[in-house]
N, C-alpha and C. Protein backbone atom coordinates (compact mmCIF):
# COMPACT_ATOMS: atom_id res chain seq x y z
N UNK A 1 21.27 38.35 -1.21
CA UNK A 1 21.35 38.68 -2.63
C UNK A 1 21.65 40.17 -2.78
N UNK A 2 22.69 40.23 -3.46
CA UNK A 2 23.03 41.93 -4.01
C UNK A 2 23.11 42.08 -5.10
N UNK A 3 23.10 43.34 -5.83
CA UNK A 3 23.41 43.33 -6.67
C UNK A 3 25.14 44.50 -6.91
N UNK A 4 26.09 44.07 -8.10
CA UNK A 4 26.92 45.04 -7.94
C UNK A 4 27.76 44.57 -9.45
N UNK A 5 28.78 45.52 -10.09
CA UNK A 5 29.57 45.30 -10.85
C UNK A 5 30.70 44.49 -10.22
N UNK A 6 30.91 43.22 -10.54
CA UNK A 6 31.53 41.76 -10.46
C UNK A 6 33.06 42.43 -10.98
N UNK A 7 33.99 42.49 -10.31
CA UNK A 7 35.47 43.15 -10.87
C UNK A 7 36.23 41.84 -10.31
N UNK A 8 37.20 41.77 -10.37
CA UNK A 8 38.51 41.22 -9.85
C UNK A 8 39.04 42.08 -8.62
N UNK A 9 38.52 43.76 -8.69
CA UNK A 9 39.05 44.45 -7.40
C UNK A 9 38.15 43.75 -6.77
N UNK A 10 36.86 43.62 -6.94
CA UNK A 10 36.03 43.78 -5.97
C UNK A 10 36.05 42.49 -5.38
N UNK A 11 36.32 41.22 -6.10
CA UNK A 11 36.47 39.80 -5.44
C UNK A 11 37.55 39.64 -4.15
N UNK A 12 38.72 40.86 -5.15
CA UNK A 12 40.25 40.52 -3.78
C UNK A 12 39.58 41.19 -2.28
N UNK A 13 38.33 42.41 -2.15
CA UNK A 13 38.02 42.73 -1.00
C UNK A 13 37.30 42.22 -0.61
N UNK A 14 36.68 41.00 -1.24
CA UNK A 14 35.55 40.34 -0.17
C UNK A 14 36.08 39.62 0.65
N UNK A 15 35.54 39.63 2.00
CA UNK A 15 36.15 38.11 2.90
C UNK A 15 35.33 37.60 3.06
N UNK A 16 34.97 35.94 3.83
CA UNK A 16 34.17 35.47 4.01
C UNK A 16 32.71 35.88 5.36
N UNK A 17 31.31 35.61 4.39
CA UNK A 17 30.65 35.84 5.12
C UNK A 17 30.35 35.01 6.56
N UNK A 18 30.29 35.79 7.64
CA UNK A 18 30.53 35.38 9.10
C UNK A 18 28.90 35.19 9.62
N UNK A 19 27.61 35.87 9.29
CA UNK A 19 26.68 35.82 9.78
C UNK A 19 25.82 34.60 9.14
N UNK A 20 26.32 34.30 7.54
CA UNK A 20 25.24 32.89 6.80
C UNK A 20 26.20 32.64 6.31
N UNK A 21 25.86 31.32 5.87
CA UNK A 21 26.91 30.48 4.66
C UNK A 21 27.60 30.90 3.73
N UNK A 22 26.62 32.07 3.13
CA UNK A 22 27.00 32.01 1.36
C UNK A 22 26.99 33.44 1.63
N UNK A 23 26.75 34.26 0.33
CA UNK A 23 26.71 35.85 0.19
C UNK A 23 26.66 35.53 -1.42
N UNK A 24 25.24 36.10 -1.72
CA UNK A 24 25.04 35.88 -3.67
C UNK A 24 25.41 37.28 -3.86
N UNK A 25 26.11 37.29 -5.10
CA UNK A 25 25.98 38.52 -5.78
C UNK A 25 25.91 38.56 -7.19
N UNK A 26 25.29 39.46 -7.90
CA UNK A 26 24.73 39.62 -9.36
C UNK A 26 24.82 40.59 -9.81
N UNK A 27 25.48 40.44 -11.10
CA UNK A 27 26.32 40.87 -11.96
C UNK A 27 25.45 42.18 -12.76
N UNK A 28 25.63 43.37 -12.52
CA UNK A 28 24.72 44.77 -12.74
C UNK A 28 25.01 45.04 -14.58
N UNK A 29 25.91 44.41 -15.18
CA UNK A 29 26.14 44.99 -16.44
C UNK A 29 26.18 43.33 -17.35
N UNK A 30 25.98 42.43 -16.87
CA UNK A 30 25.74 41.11 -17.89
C UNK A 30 24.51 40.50 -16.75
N UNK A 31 23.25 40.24 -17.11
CA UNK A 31 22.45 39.28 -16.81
C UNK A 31 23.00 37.96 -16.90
N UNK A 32 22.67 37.40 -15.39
CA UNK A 32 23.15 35.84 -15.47
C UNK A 32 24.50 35.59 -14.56
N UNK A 33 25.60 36.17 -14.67
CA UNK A 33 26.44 36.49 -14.06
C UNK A 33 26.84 36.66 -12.68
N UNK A 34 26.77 35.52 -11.80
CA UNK A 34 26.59 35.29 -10.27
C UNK A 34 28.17 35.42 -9.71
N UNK A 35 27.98 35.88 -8.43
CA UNK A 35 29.25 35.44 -7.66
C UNK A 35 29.10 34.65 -6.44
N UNK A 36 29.20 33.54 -6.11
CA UNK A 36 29.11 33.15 -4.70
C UNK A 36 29.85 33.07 -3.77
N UNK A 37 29.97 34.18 -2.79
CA UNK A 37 30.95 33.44 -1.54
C UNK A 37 30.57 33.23 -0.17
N UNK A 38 30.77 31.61 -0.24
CA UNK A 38 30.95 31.39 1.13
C UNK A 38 31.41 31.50 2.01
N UNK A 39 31.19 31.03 3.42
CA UNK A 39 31.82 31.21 4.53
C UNK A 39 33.31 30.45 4.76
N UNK A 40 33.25 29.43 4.23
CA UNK A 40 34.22 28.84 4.07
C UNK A 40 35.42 29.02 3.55
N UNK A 41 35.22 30.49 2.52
CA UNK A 41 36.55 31.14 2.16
C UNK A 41 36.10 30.68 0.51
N UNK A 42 35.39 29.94 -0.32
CA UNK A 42 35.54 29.71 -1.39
C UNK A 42 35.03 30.65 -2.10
N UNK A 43 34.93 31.45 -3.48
CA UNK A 43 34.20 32.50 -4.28
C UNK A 43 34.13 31.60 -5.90
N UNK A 44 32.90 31.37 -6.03
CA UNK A 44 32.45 30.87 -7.64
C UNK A 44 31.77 31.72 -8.39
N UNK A 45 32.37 31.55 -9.34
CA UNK A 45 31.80 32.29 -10.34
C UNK A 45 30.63 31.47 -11.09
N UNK A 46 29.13 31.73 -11.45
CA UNK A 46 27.95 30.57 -11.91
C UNK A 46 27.77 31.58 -12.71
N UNK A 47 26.87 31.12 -14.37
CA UNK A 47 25.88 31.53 -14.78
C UNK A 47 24.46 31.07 -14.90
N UNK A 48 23.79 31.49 -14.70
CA UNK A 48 22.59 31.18 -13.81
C UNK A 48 21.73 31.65 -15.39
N UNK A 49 20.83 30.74 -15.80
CA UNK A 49 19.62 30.57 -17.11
C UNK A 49 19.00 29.64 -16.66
N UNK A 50 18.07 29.98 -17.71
CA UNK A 50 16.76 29.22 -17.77
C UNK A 50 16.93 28.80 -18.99
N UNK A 51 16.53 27.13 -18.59
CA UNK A 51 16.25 25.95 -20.21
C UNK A 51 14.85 25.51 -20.07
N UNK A 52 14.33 25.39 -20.86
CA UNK A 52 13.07 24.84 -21.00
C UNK A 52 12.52 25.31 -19.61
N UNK A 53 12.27 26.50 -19.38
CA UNK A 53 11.00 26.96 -17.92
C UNK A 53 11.73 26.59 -16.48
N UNK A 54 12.71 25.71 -16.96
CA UNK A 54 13.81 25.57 -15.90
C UNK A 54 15.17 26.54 -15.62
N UNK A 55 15.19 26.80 -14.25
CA UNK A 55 16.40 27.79 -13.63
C UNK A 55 17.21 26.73 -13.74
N UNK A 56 18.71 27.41 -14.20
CA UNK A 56 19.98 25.89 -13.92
C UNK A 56 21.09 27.30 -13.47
N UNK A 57 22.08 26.49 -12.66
CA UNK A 57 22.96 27.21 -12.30
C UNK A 57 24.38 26.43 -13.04
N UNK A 58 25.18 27.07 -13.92
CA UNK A 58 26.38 26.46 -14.60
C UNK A 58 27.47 27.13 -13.74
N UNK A 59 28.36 26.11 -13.49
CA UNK A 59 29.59 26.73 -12.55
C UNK A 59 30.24 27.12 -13.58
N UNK A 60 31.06 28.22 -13.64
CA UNK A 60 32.03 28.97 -14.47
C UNK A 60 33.26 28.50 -13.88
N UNK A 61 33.67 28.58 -12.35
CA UNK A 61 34.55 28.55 -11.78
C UNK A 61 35.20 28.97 -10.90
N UNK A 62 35.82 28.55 -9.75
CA UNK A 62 36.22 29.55 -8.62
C UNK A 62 37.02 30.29 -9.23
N UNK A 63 37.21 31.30 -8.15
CA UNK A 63 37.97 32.56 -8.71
C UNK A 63 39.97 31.77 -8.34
N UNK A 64 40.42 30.94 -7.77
CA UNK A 64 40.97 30.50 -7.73
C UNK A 64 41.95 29.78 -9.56
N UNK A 65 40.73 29.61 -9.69
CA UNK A 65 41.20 29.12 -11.10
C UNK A 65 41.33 29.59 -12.56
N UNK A 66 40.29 30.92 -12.31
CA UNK A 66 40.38 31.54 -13.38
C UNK A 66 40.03 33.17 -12.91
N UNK A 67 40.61 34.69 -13.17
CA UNK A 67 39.78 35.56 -13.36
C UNK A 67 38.69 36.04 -13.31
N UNK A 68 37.83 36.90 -12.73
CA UNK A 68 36.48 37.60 -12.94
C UNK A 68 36.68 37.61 -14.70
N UNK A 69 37.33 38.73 -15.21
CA UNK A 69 37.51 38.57 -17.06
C UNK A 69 37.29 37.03 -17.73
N UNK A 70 38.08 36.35 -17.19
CA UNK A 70 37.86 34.86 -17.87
C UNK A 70 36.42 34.69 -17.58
N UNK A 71 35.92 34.66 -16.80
CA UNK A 71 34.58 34.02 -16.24
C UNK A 71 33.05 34.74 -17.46
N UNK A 72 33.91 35.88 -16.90
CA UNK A 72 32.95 37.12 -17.77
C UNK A 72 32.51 36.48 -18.78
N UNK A 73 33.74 36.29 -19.88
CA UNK A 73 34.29 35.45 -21.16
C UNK A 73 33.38 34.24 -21.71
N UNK A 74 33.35 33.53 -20.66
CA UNK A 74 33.10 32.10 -20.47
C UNK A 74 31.52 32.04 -20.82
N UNK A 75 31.16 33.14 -19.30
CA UNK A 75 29.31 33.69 -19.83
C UNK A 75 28.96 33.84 -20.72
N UNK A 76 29.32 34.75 -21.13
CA UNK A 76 29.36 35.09 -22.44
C UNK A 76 28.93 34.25 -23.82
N UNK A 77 30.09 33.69 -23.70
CA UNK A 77 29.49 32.53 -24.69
C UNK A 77 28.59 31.59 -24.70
N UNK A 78 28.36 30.96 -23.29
CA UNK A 78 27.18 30.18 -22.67
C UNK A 78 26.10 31.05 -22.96
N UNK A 79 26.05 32.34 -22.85
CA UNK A 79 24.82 32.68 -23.21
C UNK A 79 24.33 33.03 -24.55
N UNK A 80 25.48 32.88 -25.73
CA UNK A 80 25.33 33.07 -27.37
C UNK A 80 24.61 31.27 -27.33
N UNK A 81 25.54 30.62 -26.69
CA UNK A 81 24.94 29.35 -27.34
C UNK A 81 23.51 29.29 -26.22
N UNK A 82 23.16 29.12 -25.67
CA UNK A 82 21.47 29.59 -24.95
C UNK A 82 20.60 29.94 -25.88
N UNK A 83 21.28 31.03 -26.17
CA UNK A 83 20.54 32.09 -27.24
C UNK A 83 20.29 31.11 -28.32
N UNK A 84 20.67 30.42 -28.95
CA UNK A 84 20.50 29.70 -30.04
C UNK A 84 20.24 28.73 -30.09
N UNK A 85 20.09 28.18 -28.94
CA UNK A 85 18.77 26.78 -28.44
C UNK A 85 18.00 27.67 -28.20
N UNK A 86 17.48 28.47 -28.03
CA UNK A 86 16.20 29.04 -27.53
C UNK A 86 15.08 29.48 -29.05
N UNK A 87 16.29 29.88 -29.61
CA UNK A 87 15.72 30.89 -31.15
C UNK A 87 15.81 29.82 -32.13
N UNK A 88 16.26 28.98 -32.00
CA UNK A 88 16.24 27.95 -32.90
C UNK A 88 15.73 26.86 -33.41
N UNK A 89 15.22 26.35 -34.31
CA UNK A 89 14.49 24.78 -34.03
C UNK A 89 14.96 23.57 -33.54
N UNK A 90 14.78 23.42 -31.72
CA UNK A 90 15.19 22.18 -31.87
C UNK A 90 15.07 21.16 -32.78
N UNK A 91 16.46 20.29 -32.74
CA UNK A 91 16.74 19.16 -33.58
C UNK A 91 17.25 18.02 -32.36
N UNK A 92 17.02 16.75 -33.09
CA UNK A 92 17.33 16.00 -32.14
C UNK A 92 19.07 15.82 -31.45
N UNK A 93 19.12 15.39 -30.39
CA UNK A 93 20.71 15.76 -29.55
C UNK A 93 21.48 14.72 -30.57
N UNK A 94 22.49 14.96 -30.93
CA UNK A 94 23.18 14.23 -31.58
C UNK A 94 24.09 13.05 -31.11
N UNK A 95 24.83 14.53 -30.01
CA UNK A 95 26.05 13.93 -29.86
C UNK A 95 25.32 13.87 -27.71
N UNK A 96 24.91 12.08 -27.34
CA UNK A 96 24.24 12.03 -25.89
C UNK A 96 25.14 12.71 -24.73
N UNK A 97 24.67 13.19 -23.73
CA UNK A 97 25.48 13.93 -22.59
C UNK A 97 26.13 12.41 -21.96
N UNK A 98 27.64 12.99 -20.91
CA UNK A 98 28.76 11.83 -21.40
C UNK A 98 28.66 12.34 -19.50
N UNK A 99 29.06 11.62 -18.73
CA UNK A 99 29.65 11.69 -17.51
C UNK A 99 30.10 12.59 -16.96
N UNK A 100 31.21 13.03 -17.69
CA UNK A 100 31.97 14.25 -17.63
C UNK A 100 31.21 15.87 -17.65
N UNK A 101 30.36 15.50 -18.48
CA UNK A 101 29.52 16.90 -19.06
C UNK A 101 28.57 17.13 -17.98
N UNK A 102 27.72 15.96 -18.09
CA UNK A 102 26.62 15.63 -16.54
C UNK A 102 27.28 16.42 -15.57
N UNK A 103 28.39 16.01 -14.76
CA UNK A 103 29.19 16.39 -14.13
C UNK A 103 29.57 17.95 -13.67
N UNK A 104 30.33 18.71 -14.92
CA UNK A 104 30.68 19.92 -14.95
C UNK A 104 29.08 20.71 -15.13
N UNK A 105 28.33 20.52 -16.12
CA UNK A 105 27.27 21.47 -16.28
C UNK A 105 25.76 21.11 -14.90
N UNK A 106 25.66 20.11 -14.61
CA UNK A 106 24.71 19.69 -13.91
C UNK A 106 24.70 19.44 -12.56
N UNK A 107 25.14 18.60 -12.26
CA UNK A 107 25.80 17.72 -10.88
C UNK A 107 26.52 18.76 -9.64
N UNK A 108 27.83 19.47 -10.43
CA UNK A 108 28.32 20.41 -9.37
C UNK A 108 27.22 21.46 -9.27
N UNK A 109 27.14 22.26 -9.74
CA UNK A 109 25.90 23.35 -9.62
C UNK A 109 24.74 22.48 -8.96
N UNK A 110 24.29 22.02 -8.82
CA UNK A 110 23.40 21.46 -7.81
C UNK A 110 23.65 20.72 -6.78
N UNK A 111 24.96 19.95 -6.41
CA UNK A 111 25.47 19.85 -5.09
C UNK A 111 25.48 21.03 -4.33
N UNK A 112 26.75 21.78 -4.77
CA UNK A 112 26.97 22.93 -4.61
C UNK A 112 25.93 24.21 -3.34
N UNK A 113 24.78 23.61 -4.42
CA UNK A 113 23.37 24.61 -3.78
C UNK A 113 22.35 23.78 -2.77
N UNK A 114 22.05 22.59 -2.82
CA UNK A 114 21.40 21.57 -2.75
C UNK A 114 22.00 20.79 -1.57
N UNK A 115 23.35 20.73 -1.17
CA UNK A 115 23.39 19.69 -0.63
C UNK A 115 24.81 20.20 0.32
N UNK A 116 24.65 20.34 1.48
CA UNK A 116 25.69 20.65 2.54
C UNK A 116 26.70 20.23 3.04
N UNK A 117 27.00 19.14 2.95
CA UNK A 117 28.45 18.69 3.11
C UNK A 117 28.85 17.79 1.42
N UNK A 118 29.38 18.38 0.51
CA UNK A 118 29.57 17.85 -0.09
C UNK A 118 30.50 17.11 -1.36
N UNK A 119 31.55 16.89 -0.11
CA UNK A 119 32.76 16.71 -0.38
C UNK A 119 32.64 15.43 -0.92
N UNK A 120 31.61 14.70 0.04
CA UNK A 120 32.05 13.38 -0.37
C UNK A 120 31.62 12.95 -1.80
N UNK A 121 30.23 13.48 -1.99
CA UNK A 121 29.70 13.67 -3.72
C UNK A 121 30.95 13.51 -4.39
N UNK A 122 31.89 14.76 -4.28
CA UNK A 122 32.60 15.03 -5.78
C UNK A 122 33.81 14.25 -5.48
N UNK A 123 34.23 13.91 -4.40
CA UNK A 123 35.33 12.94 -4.47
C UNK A 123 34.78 11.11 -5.09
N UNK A 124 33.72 10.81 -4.25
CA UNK A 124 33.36 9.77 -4.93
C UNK A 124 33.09 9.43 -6.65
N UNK A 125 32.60 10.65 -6.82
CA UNK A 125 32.41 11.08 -8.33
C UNK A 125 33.28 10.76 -9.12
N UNK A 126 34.58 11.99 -8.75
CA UNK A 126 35.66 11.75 -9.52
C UNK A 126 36.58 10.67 -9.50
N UNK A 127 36.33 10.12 -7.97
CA UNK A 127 37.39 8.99 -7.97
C UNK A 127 37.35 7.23 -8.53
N UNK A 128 35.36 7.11 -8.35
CA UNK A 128 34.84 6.08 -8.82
C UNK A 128 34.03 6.36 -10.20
N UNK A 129 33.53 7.39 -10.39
CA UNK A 129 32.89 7.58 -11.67
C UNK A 129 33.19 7.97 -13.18
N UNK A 130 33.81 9.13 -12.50
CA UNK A 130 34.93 10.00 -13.85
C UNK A 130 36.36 9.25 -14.11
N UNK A 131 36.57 8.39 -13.00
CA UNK A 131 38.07 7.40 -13.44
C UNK A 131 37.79 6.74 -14.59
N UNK A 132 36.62 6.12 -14.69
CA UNK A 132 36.43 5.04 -15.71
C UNK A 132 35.83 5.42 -16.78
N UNK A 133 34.39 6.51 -16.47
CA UNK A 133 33.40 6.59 -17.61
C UNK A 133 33.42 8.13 -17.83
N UNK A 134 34.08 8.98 -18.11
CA UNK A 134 34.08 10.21 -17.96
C UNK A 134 33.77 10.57 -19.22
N UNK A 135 34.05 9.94 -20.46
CA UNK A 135 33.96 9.88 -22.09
C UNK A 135 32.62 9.48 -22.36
N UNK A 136 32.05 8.27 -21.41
CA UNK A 136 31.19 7.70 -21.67
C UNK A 136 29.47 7.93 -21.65
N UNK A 137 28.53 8.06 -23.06
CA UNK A 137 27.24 8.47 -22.82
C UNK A 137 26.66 7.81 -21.68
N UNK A 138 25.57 8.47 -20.74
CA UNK A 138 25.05 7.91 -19.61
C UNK A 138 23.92 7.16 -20.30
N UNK A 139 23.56 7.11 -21.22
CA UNK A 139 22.31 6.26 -22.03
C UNK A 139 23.13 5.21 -22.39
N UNK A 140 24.35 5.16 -22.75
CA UNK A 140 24.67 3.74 -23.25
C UNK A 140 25.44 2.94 -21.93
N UNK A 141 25.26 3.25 -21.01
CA UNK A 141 25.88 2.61 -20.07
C UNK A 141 25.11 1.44 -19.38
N UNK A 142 25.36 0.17 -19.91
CA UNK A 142 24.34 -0.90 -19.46
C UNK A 142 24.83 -1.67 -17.69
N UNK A 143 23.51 -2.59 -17.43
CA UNK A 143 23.59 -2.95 -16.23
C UNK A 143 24.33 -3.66 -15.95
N UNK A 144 25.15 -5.02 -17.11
CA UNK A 144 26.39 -5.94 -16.58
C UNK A 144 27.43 -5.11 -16.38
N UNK A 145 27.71 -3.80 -16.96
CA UNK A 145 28.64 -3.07 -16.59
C UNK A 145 29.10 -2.47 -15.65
N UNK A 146 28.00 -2.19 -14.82
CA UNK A 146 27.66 -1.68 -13.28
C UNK A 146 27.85 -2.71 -13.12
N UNK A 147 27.74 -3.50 -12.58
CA UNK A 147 28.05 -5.08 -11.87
C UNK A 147 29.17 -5.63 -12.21
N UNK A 148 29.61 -5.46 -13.01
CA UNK A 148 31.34 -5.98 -13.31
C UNK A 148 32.44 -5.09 -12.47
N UNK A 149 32.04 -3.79 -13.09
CA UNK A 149 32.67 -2.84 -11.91
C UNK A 149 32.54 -3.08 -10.44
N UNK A 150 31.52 -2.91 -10.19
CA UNK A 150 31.15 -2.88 -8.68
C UNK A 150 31.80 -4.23 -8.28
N UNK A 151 31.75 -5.13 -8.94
CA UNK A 151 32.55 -6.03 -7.96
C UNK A 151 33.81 -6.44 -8.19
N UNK A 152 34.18 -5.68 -8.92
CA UNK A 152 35.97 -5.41 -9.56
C UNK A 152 36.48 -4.58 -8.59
N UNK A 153 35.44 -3.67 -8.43
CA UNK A 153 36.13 -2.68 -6.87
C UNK A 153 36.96 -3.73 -5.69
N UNK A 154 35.94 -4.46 -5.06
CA UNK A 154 36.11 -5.86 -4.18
C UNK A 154 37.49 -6.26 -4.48
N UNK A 155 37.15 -7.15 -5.64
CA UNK A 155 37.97 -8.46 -6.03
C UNK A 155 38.91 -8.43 -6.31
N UNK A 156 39.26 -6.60 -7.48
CA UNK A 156 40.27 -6.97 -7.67
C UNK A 156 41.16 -5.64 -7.38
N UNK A 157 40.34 -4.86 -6.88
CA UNK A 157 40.78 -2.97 -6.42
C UNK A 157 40.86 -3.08 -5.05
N UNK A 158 40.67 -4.54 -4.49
CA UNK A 158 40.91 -4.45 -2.77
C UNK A 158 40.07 -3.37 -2.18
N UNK A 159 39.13 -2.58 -2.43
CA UNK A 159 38.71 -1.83 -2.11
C UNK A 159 37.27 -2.44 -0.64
N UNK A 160 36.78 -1.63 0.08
CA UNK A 160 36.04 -2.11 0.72
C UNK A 160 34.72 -1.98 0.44
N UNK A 161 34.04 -3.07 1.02
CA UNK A 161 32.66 -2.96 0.12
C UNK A 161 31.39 -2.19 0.50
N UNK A 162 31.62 -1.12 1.35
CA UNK A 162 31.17 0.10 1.90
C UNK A 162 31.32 0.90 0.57
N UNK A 163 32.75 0.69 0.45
CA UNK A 163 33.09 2.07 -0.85
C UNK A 163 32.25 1.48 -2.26
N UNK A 164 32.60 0.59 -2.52
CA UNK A 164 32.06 -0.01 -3.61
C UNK A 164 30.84 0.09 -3.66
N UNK A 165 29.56 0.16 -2.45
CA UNK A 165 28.56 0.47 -2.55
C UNK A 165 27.99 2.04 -2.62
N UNK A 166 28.60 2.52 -2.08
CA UNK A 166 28.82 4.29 -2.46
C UNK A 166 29.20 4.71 -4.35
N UNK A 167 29.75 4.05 -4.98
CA UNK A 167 29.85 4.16 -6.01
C UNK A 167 28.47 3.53 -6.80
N UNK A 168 27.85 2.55 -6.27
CA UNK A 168 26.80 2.00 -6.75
C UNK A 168 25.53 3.42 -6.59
N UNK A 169 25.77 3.73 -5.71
CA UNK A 169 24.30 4.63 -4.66
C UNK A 169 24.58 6.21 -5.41
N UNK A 170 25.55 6.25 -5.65
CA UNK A 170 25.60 7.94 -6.28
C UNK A 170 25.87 7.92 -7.62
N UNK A 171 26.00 6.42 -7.95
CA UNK A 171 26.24 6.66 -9.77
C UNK A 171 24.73 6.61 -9.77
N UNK A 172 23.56 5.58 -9.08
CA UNK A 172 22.40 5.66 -9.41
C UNK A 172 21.24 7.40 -8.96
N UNK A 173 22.14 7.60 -7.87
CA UNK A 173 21.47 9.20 -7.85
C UNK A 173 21.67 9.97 -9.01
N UNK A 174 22.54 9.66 -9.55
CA UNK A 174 23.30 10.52 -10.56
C UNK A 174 22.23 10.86 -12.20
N UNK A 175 21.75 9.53 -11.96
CA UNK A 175 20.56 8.90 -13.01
C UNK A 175 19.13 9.33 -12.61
N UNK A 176 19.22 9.44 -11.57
CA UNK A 176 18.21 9.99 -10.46
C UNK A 176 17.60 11.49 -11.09
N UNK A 177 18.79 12.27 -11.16
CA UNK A 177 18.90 13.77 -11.12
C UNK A 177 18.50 13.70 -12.28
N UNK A 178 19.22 13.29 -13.69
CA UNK A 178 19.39 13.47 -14.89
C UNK A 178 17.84 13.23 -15.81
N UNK A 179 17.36 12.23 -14.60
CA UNK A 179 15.68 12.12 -14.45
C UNK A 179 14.69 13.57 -14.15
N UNK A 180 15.37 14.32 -13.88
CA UNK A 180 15.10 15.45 -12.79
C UNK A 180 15.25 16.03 -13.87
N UNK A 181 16.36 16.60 -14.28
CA UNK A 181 16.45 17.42 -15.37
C UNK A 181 15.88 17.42 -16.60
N UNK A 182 15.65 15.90 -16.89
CA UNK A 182 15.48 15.70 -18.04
C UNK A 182 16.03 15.89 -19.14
N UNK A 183 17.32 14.94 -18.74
CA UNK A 183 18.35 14.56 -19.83
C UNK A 183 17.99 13.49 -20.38
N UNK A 184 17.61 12.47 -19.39
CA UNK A 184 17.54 11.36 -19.56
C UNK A 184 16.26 10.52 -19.32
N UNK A 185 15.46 9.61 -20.32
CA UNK A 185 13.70 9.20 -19.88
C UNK A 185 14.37 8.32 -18.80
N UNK A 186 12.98 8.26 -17.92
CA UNK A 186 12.75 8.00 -16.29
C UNK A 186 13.47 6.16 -16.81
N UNK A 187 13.01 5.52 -18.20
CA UNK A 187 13.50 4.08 -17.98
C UNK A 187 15.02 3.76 -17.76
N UNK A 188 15.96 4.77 -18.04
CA UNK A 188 17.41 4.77 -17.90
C UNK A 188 17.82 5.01 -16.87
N UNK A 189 18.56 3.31 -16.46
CA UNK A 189 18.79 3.67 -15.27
C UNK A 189 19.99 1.86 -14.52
N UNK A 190 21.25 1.58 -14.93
CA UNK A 190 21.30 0.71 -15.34
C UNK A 190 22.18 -0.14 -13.70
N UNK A 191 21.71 1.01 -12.86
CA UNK A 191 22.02 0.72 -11.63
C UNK A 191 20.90 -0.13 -10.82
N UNK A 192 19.45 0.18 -11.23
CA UNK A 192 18.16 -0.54 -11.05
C UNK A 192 18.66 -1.80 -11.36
N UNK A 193 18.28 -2.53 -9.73
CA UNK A 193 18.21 -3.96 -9.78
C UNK A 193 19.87 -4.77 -9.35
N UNK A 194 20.69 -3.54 -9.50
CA UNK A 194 22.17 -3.93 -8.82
C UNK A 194 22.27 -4.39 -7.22
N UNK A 195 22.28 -5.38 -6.91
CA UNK A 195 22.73 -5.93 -5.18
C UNK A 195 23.93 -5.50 -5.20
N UNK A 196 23.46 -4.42 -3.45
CA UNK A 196 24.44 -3.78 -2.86
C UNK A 196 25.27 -5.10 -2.69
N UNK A 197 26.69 -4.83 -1.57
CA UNK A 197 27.23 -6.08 -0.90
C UNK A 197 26.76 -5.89 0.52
């Protein structure tokens, strides 16, 4: 962990760290404002808050895809709207968290940190999860639906039923986490009770 002013010069001179995995760095003129680079050659940009007594890490984005400035940007605003769940009276969620959202704000930021090889997470994710339900609230997603899918993979996606069960096992981790976070009460969960193949 360092601390330093987060530039765009300063990202093009980093190379990857050779002695540990990662190399954190934190942002000296915006609180919250992380840089991560790994060994692997990748650099993300996170903003890192606290919700309800809870630390969360929000991916902003590799530097690949956007600017240190963009990222800056991005914080920025994540932390006006923070600011105003925090100072504000909660009201009830209106509009339920959707696949997609789970996904970008939750899911990557905690693979990411949490979990060491984890390619296969976000490919399975995107390729079996976000194909179909990416729009879709994770509270309204019922259990014949998981089961129609899952064996639509088979029957009619030719797919093998290894894979098809990997889509079963990480859509239900997925529900798992969101348990964790507390997005979602512990009874939601519409993968409970699905036979693997």
């Amino acid at each position: 962990m360092a601390k330093t002013i987060i530039t765009q010069e300063f990202v093009k001179k980093l190379t990857p760290p050779t002695s540990k995995a990662k190399e954190v760095y934190y942002d000296t003129q915006l609180k919250g404002f992380i840089l991560e680079n790994r060994g692997t050659g990748t650099q993300t940009l996170y903003y890192q808050t606290t919700i309800q007594g809870k630390r969360k890490m929000i991916k902003l984005g590799d530097t690949i895809e956007l600017t240190v400035e963009e990222a800056r940007a991005k914080c920025i605003e994540l932390k006006k709207h923070n600011h105003q769940l925090t100072t504000q009276p909660q009201e009830p969620q209106t509009n339920p968290i959707t696949f997609q959202e789970f996904y970008d704000t939750h899911y990557l930021p905690y693979i990411h940190t949490h979990i060491k090889s984890y390619e296969t997470n976000i490919s399975v994710f995107k390729n079996h999860i976000l194909s179909h339900l990416a729009n879709t609230p994770m509270k309204e997603l019922k259990k014949n639906q998981v089961m129609q899918y899952h064996s639509s993979m088979v029957k009619d996606k030719n797919l093998a039923p290894a894979t098809a069960n990997k889509f079963l096992i990480f859509l239900s981790n997925a529900y798992k986490l969101s348990h964790d976070f507390e997005l979602l009460p512990q009874t939601i969960n519409p993968c409970r009770g699905v036979k693997e193949f």
